[in-house]
C-alpha atoms as a PDB file:
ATOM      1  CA  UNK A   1     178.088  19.547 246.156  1.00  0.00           C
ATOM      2  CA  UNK A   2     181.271  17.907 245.827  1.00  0.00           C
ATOM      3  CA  UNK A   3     180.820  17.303 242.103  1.00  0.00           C
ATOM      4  CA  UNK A   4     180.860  20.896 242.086  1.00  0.00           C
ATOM      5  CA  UNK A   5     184.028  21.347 244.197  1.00  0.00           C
ATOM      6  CA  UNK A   6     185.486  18.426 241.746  1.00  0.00           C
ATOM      7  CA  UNK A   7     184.349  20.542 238.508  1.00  0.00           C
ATOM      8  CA  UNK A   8     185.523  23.919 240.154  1.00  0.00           C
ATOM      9  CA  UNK A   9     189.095  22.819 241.321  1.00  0.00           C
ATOM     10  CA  UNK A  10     189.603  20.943 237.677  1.00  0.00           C
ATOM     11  CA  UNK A  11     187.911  23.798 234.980  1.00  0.00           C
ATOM     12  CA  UNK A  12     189.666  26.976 237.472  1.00  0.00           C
ATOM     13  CA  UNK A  13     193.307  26.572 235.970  1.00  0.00           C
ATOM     14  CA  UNK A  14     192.192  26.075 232.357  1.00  0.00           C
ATOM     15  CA  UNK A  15     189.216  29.168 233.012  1.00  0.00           C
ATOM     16  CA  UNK A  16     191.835  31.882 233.990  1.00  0.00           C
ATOM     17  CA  UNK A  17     193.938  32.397 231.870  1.00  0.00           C
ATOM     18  CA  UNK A  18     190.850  32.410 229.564  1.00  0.00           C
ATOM     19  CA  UNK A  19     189.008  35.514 231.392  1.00  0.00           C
ATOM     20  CA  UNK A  20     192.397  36.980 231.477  1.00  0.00           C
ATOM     21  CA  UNK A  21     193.153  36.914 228.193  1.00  0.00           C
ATOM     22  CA  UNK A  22     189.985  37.927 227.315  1.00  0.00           C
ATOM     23  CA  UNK A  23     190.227  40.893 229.642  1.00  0.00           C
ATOM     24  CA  UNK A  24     193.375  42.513 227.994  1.00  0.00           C
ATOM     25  CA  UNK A  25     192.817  43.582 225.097  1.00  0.00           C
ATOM     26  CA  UNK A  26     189.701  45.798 226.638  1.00  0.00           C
ATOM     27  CA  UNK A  27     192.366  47.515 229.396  1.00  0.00           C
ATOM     28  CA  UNK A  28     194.710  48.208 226.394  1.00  0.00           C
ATOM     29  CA  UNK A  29     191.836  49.854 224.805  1.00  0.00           C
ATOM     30  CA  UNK A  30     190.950  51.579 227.803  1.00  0.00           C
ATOM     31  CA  UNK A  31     194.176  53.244 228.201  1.00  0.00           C
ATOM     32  CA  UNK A  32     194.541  54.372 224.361  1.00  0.00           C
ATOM     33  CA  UNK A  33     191.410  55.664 224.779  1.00  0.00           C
ATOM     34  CA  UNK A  34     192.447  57.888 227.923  1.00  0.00           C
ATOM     35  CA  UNK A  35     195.998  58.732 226.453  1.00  0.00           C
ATOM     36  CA  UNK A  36     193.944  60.380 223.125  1.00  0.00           C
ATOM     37  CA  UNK A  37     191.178  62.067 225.327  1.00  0.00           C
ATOM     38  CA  UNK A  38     194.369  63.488 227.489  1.00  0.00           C
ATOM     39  CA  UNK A  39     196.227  64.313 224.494  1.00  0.00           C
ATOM     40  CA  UNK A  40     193.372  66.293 222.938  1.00  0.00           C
ATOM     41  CA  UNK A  41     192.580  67.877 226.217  1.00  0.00           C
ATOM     42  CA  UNK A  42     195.954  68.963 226.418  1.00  0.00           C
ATOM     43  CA  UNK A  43     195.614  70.791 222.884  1.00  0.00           C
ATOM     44  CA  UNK A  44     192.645  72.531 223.265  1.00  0.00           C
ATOM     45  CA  UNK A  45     193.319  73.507 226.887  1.00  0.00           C
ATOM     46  CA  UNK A  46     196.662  74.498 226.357  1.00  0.00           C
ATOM     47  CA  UNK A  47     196.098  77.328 223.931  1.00  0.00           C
ATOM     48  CA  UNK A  48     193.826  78.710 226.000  1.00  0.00           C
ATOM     49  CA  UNK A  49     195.653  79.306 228.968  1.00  0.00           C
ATOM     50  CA  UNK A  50     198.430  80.590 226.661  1.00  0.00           C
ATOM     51  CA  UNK A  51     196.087  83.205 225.732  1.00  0.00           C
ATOM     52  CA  UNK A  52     195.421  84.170 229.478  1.00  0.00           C
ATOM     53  CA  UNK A  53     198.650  84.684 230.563  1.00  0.00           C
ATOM     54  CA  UNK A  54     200.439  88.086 230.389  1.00  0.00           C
ATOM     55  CA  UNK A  55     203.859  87.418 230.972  1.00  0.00           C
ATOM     56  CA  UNK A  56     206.145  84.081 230.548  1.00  0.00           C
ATOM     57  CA  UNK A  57     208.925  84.011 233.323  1.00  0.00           C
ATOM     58  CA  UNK A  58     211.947  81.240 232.611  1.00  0.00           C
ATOM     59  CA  UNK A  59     213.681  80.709 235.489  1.00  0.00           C
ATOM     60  CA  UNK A  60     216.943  78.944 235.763  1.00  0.00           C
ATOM     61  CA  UNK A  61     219.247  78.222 239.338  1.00  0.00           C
ATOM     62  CA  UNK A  62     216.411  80.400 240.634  1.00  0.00           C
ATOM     63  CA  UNK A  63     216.819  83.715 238.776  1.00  0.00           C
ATOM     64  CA  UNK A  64     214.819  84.979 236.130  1.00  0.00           C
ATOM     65  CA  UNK A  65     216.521  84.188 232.563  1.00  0.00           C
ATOM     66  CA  UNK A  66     213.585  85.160 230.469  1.00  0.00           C
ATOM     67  CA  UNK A  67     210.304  86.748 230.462  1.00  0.00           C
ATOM     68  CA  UNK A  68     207.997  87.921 228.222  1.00  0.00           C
ATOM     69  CA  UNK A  69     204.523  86.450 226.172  1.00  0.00           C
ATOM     70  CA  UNK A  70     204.312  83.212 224.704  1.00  0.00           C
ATOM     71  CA  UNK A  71     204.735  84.765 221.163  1.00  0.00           C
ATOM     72  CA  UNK A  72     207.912  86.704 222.308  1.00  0.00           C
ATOM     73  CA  UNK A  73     209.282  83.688 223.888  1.00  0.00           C
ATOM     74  CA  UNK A  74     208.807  80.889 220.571  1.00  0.00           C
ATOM     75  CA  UNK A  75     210.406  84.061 218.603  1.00  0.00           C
ATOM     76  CA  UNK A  76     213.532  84.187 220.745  1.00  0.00           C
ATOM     77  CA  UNK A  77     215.207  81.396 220.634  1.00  0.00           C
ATOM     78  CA  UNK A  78     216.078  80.094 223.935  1.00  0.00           C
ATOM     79  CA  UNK A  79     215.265  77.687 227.095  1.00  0.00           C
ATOM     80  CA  UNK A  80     211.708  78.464 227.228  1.00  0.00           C
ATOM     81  CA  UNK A  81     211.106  77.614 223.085  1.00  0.00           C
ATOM     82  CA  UNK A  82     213.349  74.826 223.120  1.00  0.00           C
ATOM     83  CA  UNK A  83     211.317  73.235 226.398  1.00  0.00           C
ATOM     84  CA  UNK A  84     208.080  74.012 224.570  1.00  0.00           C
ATOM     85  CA  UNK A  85     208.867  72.243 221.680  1.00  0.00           C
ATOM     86  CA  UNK A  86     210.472  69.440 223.136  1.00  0.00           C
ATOM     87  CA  UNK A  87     206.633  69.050 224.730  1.00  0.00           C
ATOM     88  CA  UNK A  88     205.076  69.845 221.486  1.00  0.00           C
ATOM     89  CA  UNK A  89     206.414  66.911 220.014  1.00  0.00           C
ATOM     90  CA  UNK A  90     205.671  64.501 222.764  1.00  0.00           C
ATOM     91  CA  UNK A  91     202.262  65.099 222.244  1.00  0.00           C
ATOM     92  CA  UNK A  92     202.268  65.243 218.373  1.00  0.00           C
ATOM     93  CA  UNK A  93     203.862  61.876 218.318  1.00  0.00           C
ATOM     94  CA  UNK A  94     203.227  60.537 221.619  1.00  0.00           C
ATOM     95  CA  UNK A  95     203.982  56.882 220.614  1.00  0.00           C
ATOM     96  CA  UNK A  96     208.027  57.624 220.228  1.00  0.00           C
ATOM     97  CA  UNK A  97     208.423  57.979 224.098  1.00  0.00           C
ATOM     98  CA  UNK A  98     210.170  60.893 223.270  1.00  0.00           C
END
């Protein structure tokens, strides 16, 4: 028994950072894998409830600045194309942080 103590208390600081190295690179993968599945859920989701809606409202200082569809609002240029853009091309390129 205390050969095992002995054996524990001298392999435990060299085993650590062993398992814990080993362990990263599969969490990194992890979370690429559940930024992509988010990012394609959020492309084939998003169109759809596009489609569903009637009526867009922008609202800015709480009054109503524009309204209209989704197609009427990306042809107008204006708050509610340049915020839906701006999210466009987070997801297109999500790795610029931007």
């Amino acid at each position: 028994m205390a050969a095992a103590v002995v054996t524990a208390a001298v392999l435990q600081p060299l085993l650590a950072p062993v398992v814990l190295f080993s362990a990263i690179p599969q969490g990194w993968a992890t979370i690429r894998s559940a930024k992509i599945q988010y990012a394609s859920f959020f492309k084939t989701s998003s169109r759809v409830r596009r489609l569903g809606v009637t009526a867009n409202l922008v609202l800015h200082d709480g009054r109503v600045t524009e309204r209209g569809t989704h197609d009427e609002r990306m042809a107008d240029p204006g708050n509610c194309a340049e915020l839906f853009d701006l999210q466009a091309r987070a997801y297109t390129n999500p790795e610029s942080g931007t």
